[in-house]
PDB file of N, CA and C in Angstrom:
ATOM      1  N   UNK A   1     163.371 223.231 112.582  1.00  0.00           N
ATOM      2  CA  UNK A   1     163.531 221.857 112.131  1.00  0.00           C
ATOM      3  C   UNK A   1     162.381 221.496 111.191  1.00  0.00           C
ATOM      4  N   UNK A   2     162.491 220.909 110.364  1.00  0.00           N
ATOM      5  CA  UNK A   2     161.585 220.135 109.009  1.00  0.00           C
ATOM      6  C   UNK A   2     160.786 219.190 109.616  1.00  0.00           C
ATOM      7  N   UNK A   3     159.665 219.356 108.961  1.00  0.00           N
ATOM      8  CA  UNK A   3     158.758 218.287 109.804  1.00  0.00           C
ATOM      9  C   UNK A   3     159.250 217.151 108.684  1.00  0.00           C
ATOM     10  N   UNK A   4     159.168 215.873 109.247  1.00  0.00           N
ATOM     11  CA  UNK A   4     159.452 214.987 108.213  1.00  0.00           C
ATOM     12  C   UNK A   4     158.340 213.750 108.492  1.00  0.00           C
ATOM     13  N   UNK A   5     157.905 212.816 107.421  1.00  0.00           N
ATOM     14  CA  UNK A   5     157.066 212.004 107.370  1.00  0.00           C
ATOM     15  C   UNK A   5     158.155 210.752 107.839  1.00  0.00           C
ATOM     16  N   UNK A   6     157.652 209.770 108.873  1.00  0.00           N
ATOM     17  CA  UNK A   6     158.606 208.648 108.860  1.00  0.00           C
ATOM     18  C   UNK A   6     158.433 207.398 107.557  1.00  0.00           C
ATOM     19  N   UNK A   7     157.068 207.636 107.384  1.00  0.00           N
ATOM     20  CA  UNK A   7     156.646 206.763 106.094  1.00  0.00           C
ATOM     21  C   UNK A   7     157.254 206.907 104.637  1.00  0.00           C
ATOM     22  N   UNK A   8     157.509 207.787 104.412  1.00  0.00           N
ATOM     23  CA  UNK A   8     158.080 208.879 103.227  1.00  0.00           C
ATOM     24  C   UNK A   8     159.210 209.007 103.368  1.00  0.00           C
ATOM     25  N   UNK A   9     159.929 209.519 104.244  1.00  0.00           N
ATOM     26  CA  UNK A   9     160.877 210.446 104.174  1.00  0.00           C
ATOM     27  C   UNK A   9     160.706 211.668 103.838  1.00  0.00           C
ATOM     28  N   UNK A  10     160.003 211.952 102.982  1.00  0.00           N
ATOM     29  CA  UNK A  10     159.900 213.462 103.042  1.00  0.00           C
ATOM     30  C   UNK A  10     159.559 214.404 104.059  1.00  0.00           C
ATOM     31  N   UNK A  11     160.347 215.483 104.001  1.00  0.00           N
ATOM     32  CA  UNK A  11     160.759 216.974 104.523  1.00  0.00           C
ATOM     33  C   UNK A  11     159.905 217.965 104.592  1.00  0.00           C
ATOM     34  N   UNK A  12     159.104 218.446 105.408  1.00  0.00           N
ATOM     35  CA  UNK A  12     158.716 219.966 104.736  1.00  0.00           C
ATOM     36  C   UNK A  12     159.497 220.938 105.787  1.00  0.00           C
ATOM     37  N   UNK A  13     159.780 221.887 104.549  1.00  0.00           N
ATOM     38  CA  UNK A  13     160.743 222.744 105.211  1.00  0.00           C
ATOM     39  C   UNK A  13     159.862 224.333 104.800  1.00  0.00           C
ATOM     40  N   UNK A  14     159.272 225.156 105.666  1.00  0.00           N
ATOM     41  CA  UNK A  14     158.993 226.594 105.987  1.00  0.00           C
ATOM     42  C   UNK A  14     159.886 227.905 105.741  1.00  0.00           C
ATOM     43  N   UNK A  15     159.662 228.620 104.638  1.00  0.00           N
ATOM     44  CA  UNK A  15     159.919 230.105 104.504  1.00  0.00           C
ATOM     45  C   UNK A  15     159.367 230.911 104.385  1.00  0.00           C
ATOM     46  N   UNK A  16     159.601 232.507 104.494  1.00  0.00           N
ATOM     47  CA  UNK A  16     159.296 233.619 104.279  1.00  0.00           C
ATOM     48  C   UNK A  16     159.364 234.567 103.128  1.00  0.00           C
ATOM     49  N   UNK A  17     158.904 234.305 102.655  1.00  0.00           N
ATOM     50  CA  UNK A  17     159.477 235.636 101.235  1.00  0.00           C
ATOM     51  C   UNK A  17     158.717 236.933 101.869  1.00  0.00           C
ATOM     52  N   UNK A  18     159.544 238.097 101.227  1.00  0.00           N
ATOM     53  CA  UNK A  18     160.258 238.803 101.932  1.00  0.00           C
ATOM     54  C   UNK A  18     159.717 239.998 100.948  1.00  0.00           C
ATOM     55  N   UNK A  19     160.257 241.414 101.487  1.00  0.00           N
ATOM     56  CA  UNK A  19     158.970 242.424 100.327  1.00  0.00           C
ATOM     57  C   UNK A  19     159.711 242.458  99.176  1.00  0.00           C
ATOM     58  N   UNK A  20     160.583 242.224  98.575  1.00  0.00           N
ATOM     59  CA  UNK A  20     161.580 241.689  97.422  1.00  0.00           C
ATOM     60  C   UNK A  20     160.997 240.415  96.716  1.00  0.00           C
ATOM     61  N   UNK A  21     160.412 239.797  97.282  1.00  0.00           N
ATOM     62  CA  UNK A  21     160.283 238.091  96.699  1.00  0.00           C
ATOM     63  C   UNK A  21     161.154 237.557  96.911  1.00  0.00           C
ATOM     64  N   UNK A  22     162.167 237.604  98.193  1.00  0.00           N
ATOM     65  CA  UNK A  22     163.549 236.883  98.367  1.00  0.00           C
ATOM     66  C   UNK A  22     162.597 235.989  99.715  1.00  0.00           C
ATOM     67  N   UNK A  23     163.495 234.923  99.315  1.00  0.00           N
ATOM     68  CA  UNK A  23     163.090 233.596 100.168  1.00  0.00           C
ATOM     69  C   UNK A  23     164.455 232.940 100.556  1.00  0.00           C
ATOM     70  N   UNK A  24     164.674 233.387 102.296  1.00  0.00           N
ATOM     71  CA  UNK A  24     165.858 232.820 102.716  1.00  0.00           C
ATOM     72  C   UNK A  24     165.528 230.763 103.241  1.00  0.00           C
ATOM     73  N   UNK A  25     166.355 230.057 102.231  1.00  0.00           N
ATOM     74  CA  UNK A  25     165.973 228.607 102.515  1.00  0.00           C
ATOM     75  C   UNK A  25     166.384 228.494 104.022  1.00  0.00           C
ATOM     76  N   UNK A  26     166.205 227.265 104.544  1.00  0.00           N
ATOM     77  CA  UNK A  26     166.247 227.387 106.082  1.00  0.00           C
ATOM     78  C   UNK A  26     168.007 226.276 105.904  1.00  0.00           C
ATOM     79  N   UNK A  27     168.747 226.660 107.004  1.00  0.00           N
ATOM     80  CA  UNK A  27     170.145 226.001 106.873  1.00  0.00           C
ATOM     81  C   UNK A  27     170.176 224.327 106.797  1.00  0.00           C
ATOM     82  N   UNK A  28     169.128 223.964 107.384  1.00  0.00           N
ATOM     83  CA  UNK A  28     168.769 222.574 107.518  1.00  0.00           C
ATOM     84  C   UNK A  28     168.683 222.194 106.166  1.00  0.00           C
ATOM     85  N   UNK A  29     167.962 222.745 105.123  1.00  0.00           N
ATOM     86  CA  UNK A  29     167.486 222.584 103.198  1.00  0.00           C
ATOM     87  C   UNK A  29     169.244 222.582 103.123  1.00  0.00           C
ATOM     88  N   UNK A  30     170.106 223.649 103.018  1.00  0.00           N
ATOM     89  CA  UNK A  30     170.811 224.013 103.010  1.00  0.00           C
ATOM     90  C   UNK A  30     171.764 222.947 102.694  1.00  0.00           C
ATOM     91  N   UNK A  31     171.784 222.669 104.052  1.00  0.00           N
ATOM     92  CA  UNK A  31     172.669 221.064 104.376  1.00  0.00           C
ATOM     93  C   UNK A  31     172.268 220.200 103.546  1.00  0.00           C
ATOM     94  N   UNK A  32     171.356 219.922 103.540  1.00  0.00           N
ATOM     95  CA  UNK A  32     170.671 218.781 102.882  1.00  0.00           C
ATOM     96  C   UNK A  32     170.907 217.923 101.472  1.00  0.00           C
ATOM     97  N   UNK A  33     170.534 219.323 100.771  1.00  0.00           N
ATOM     98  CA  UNK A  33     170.678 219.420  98.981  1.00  0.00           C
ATOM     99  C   UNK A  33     171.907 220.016  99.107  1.00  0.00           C
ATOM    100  N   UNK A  34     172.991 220.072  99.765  1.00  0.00           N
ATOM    101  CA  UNK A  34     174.354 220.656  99.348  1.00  0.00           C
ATOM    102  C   UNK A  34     174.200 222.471  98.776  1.00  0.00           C
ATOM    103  N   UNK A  35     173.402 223.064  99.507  1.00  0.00           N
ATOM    104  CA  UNK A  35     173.388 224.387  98.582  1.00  0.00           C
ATOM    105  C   UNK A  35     174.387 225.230  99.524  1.00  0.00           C
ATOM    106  N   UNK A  36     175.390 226.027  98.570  1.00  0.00           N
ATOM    107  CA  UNK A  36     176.132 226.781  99.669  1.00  0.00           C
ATOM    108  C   UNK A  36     175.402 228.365  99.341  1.00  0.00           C
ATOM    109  N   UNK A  37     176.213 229.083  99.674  1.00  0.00           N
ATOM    110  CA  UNK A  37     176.074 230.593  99.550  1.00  0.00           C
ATOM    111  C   UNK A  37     176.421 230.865  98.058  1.00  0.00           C
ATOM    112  N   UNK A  38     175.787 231.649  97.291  1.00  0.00           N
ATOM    113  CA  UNK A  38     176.489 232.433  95.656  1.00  0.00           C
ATOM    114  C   UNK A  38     175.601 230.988  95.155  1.00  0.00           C
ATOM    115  N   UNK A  39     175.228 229.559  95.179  1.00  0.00           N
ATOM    116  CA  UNK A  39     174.907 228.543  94.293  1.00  0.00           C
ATOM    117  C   UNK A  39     173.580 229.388  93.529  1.00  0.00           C
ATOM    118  N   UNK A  40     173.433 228.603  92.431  1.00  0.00           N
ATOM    119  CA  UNK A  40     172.139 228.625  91.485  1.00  0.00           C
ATOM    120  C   UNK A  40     171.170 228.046  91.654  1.00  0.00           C
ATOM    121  N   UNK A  41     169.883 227.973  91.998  1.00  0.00           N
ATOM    122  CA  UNK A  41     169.050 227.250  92.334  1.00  0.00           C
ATOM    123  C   UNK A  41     167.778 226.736  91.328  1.00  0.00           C
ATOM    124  N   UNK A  42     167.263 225.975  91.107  1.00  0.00           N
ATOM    125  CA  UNK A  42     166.125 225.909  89.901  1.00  0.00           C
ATOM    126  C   UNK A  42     165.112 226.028  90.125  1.00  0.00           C
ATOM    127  N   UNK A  43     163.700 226.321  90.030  1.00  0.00           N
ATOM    128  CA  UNK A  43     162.663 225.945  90.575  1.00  0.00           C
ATOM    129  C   UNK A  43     161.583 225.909  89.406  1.00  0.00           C
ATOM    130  N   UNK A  44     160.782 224.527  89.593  1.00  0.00           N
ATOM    131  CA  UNK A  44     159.809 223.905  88.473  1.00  0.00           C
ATOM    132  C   UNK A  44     158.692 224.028  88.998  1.00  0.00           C
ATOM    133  N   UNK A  45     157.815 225.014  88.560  1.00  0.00           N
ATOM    134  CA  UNK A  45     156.200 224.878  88.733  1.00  0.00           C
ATOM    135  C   UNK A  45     155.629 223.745  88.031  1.00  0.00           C
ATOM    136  N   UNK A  46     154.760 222.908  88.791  1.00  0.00           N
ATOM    137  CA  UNK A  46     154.050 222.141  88.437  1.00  0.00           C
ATOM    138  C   UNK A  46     152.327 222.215  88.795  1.00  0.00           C
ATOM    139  N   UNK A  47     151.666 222.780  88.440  1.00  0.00           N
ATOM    140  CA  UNK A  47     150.522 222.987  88.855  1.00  0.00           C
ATOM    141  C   UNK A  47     150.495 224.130  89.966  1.00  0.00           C
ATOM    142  N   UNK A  48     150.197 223.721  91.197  1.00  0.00           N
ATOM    143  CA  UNK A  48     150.274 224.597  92.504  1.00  0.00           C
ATOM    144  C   UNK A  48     151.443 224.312  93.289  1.00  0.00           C
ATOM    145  N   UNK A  49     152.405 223.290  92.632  1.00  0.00           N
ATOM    146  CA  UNK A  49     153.480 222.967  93.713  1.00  0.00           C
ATOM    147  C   UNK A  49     155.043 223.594  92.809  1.00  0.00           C
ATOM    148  N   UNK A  50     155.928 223.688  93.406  1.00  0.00           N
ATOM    149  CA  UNK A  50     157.172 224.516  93.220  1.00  0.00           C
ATOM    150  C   UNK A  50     157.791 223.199  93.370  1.00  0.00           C
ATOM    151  N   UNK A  51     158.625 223.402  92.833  1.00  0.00           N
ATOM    152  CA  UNK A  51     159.780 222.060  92.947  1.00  0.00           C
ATOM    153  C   UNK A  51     161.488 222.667  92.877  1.00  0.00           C
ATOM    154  N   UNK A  52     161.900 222.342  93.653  1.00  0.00           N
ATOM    155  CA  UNK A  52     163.245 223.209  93.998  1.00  0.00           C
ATOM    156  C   UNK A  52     164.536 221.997  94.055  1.00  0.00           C
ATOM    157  N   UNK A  53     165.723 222.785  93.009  1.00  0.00           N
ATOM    158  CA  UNK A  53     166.521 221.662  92.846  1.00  0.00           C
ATOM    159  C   UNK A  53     167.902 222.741  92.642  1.00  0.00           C
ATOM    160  N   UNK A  54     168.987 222.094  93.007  1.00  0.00           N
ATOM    161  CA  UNK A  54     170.256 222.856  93.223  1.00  0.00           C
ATOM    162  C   UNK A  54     170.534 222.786  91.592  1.00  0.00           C
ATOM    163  N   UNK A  55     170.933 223.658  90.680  1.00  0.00           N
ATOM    164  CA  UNK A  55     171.234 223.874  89.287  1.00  0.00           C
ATOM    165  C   UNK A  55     172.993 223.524  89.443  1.00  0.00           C
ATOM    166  N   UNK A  56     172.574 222.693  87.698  1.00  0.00           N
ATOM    167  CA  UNK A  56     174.370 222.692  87.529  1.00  0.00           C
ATOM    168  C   UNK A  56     175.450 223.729  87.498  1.00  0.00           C
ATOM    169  N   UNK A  57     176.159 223.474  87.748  1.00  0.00           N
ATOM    170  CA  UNK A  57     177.124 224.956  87.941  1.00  0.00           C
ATOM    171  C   UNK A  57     176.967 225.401  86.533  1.00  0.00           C
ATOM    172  N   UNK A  58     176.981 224.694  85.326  1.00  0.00           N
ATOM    173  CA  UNK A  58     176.967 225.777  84.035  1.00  0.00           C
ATOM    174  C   UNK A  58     176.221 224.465  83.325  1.00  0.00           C
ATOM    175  N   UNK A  59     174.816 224.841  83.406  1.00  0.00           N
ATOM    176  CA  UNK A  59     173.394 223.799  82.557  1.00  0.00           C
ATOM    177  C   UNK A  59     174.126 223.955  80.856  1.00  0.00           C
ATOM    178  N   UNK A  60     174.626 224.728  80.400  1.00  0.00           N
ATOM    179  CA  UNK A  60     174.865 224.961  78.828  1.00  0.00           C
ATOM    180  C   UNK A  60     176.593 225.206  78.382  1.00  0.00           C
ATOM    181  N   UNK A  61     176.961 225.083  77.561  1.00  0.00           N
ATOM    182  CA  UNK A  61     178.751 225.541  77.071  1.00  0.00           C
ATOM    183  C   UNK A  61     177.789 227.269  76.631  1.00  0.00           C
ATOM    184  N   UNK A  62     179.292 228.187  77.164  1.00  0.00           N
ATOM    185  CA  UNK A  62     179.245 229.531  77.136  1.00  0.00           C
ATOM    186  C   UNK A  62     179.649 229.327  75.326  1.00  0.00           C
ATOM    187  N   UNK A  63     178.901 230.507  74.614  1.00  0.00           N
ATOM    188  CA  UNK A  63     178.718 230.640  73.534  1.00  0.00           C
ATOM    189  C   UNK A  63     180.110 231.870  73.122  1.00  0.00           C
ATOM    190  N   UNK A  64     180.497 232.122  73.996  1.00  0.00           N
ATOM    191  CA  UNK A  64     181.489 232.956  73.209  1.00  0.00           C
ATOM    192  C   UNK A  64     182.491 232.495  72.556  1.00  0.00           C
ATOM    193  N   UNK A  65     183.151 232.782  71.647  1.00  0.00           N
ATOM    194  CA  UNK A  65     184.236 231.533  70.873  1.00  0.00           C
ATOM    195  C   UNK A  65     183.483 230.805  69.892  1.00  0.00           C
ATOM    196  N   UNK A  66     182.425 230.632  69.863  1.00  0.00           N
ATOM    197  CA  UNK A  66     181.579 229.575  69.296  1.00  0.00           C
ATOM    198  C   UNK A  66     181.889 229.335  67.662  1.00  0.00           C
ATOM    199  N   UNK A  67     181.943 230.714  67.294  1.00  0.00           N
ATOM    200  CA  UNK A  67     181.842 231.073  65.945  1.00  0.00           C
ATOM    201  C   UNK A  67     183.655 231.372  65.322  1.00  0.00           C
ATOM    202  N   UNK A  68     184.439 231.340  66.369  1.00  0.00           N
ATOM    203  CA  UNK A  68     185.343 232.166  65.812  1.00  0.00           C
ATOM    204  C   UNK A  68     186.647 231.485  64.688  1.00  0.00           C
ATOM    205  N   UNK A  69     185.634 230.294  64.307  1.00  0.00           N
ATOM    206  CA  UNK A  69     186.624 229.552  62.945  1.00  0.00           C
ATOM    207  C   UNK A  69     185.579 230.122  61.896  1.00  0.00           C
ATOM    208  N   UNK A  70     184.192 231.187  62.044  1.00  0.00           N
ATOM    209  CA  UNK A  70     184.040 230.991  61.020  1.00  0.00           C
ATOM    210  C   UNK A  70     184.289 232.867  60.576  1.00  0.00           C
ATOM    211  N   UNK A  71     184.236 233.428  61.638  1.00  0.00           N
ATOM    212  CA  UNK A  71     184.632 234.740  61.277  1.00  0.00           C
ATOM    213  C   UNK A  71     185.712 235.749  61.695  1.00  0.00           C
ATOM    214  N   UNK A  72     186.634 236.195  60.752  1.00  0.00           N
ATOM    215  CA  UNK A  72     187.460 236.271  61.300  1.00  0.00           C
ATOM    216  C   UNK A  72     187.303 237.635  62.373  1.00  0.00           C
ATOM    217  N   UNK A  73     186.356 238.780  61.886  1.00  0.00           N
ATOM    218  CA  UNK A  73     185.984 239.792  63.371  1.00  0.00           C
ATOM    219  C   UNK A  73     185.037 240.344  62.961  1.00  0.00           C
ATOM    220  N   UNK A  74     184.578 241.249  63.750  1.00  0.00           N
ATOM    221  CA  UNK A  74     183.036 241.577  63.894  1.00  0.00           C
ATOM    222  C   UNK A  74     182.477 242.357  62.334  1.00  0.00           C
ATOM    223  N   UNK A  75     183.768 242.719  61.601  1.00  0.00           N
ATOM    224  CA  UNK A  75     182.938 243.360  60.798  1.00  0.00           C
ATOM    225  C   UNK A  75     182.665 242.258  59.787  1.00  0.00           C
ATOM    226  N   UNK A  76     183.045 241.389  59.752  1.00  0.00           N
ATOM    227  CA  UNK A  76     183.059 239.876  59.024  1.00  0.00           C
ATOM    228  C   UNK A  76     181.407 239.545  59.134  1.00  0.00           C
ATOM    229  N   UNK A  77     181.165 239.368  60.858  1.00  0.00           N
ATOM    230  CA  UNK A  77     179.638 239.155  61.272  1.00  0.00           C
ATOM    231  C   UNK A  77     178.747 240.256  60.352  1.00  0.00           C
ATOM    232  N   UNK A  78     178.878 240.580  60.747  1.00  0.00           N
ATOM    233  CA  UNK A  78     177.956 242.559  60.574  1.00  0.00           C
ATOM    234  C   UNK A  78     178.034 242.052  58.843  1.00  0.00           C
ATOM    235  N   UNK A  79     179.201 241.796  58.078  1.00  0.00           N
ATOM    236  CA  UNK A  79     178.692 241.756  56.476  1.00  0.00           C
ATOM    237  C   UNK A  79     177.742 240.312  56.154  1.00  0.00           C
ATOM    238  N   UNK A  80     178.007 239.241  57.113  1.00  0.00           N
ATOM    239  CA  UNK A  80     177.428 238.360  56.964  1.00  0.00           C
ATOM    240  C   UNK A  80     175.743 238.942  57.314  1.00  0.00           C
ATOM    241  N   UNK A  81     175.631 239.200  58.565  1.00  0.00           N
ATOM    242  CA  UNK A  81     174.129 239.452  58.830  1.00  0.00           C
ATOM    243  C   UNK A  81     173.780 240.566  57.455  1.00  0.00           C
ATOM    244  N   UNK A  82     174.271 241.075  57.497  1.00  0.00           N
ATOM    245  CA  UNK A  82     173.648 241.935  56.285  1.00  0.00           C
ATOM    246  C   UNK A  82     173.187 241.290  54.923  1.00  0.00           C
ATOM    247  N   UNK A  83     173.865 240.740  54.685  1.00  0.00           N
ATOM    248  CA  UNK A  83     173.838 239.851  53.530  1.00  0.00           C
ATOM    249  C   UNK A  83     172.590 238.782  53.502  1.00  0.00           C
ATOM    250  N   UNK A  84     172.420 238.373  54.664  1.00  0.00           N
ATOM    251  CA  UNK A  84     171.577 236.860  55.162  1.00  0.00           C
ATOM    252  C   UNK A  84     170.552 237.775  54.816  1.00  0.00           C
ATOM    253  N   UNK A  85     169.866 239.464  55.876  1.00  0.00           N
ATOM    254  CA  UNK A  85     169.055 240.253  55.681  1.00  0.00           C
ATOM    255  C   UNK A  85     168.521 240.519  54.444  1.00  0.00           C
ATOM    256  N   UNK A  86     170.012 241.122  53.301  1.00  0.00           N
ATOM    257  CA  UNK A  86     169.029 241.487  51.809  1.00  0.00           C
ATOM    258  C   UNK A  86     168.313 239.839  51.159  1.00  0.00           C
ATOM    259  N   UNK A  87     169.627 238.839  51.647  1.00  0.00           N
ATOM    260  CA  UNK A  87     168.718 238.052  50.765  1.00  0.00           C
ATOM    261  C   UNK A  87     167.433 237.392  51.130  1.00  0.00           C
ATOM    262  N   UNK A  88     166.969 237.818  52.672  1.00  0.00           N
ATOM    263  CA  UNK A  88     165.643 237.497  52.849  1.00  0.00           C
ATOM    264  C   UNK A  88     164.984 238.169  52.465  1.00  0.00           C
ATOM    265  N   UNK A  89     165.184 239.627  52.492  1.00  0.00           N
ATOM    266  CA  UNK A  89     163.791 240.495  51.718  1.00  0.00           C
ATOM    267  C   UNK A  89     164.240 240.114  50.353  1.00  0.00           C
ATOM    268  N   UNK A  90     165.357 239.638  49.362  1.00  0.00           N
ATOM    269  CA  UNK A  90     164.669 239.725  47.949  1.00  0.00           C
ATOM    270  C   UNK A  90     163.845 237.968  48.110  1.00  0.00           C
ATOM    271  N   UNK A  91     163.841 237.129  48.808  1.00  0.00           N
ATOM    272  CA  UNK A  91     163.015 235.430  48.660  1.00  0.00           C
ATOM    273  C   UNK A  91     161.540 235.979  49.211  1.00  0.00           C
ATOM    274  N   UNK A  92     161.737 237.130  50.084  1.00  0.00           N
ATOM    275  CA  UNK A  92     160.300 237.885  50.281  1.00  0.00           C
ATOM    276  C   UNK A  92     159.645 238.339  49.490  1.00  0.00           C
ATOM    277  N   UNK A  93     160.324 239.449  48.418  1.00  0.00           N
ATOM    278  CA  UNK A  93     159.579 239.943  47.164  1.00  0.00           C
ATOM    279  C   UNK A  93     159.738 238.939  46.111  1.00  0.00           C
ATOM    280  N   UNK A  94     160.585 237.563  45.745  1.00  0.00           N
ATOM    281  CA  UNK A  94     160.089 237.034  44.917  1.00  0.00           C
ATOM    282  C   UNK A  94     158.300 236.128  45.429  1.00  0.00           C
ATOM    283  N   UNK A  95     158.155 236.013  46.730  1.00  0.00           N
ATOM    284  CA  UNK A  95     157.600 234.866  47.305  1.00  0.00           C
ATOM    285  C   UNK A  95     156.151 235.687  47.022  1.00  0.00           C
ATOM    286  N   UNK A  96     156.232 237.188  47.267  1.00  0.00           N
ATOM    287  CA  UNK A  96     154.742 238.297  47.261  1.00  0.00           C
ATOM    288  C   UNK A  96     154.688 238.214  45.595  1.00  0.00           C
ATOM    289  N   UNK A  97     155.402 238.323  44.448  1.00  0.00           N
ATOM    290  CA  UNK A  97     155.518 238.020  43.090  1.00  0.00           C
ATOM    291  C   UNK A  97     154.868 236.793  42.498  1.00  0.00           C
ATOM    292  N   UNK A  98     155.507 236.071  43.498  1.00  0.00           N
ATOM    293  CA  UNK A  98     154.461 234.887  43.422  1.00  0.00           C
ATOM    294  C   UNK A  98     152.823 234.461  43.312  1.00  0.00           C
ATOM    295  N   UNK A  99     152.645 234.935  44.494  1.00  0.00           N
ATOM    296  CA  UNK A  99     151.565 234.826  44.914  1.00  0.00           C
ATOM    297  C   UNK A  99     150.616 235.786  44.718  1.00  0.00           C
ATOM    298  N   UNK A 100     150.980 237.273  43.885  1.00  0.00           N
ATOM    299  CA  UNK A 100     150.241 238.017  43.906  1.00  0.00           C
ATOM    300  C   UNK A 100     150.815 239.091  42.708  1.00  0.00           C
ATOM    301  N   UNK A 101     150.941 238.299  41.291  1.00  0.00           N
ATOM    302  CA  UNK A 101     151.748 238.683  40.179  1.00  0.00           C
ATOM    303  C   UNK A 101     151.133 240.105  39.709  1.00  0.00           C
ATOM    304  N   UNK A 102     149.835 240.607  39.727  1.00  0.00           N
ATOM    305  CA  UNK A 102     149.835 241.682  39.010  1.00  0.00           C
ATOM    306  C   UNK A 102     149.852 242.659  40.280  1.00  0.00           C
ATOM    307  N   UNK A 103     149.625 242.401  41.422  1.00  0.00           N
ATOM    308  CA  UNK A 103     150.062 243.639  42.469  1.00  0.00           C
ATOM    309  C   UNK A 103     151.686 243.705  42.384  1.00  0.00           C
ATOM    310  N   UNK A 104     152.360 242.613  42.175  1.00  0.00           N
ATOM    311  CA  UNK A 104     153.814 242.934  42.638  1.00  0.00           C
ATOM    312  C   UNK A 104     154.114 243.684  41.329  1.00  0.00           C
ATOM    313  N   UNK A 105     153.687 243.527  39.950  1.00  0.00           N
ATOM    314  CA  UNK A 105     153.993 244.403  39.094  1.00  0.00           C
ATOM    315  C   UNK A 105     153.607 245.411  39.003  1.00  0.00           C
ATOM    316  N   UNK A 106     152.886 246.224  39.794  1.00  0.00           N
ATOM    317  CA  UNK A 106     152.250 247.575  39.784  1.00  0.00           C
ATOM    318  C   UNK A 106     150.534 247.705  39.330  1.00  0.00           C
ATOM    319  N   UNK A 107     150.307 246.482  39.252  1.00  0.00           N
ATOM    320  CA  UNK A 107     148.681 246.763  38.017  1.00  0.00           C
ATOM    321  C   UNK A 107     147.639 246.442  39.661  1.00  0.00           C
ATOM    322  N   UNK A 108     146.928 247.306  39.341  1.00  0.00           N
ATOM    323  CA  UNK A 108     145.365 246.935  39.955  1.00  0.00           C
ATOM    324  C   UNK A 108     144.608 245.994  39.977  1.00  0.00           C
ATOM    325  N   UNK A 109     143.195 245.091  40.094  1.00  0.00           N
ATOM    326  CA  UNK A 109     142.524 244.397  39.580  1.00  0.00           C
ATOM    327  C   UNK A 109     141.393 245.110  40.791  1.00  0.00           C
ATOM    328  N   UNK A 110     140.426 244.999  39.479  1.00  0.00           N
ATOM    329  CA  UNK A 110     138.830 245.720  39.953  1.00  0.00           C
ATOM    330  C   UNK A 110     137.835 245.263  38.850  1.00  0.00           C
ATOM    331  N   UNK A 111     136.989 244.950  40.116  1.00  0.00           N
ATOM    332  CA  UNK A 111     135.851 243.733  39.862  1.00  0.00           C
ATOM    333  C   UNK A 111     134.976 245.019  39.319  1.00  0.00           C
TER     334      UNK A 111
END
């Protein structure tokens, strides 16, 4: 049983972690916060204290599908990334051209 503060309300509830780092919650937590068996659980470090909270069944929208008005299949992706790729290395060699006109043309400079 949880020791509980009558002033507070708050709970403290006792576990074991285990030679895994598995920490069985006690059935009483269980009950409590609604956690069943298979749920997701969160836990927020804050300094020296852990903060433990039952996670939404799905915190984010699944990303698959995401894209698929804009390509029609993978080799579509694959020419796109490629493409995005050369044209970052040529905004790379204009950007080193820039900044460093007679090395990017081949010439030396010596003091």
């Amino acid at each position: 049983m949880p020791k509980t503060d009558v002033n507070t309300g708050r709970a403290d509830f006792r576990a074991k972690v285990t030679g895994r780092h598995t920490i069985t919650l006690p059935s009483a937590l269980c009950r409590q916060m609604d956690i069943a068996i298979g749920d997701t659980v969160e836990i927020r470090l804050a300094g020296e204290q852990a903060f433990l909270r039952r996670a939404e069944d799905q915190p984010t929208p699944p990303a698959r599908g995401l894209l698929r008005d804009y390509f029609r299949d993978w080799e579509d992706i694959n020419r796109f990334v490629q493409e995005e790729r050369q044209a970052w290395q040529e905004r790379e060699a204009a950007l080193d051209q820039m900044a460093c006109p007679s090395e990017a043309a081949g010439g030396s400079s010596t003091a």
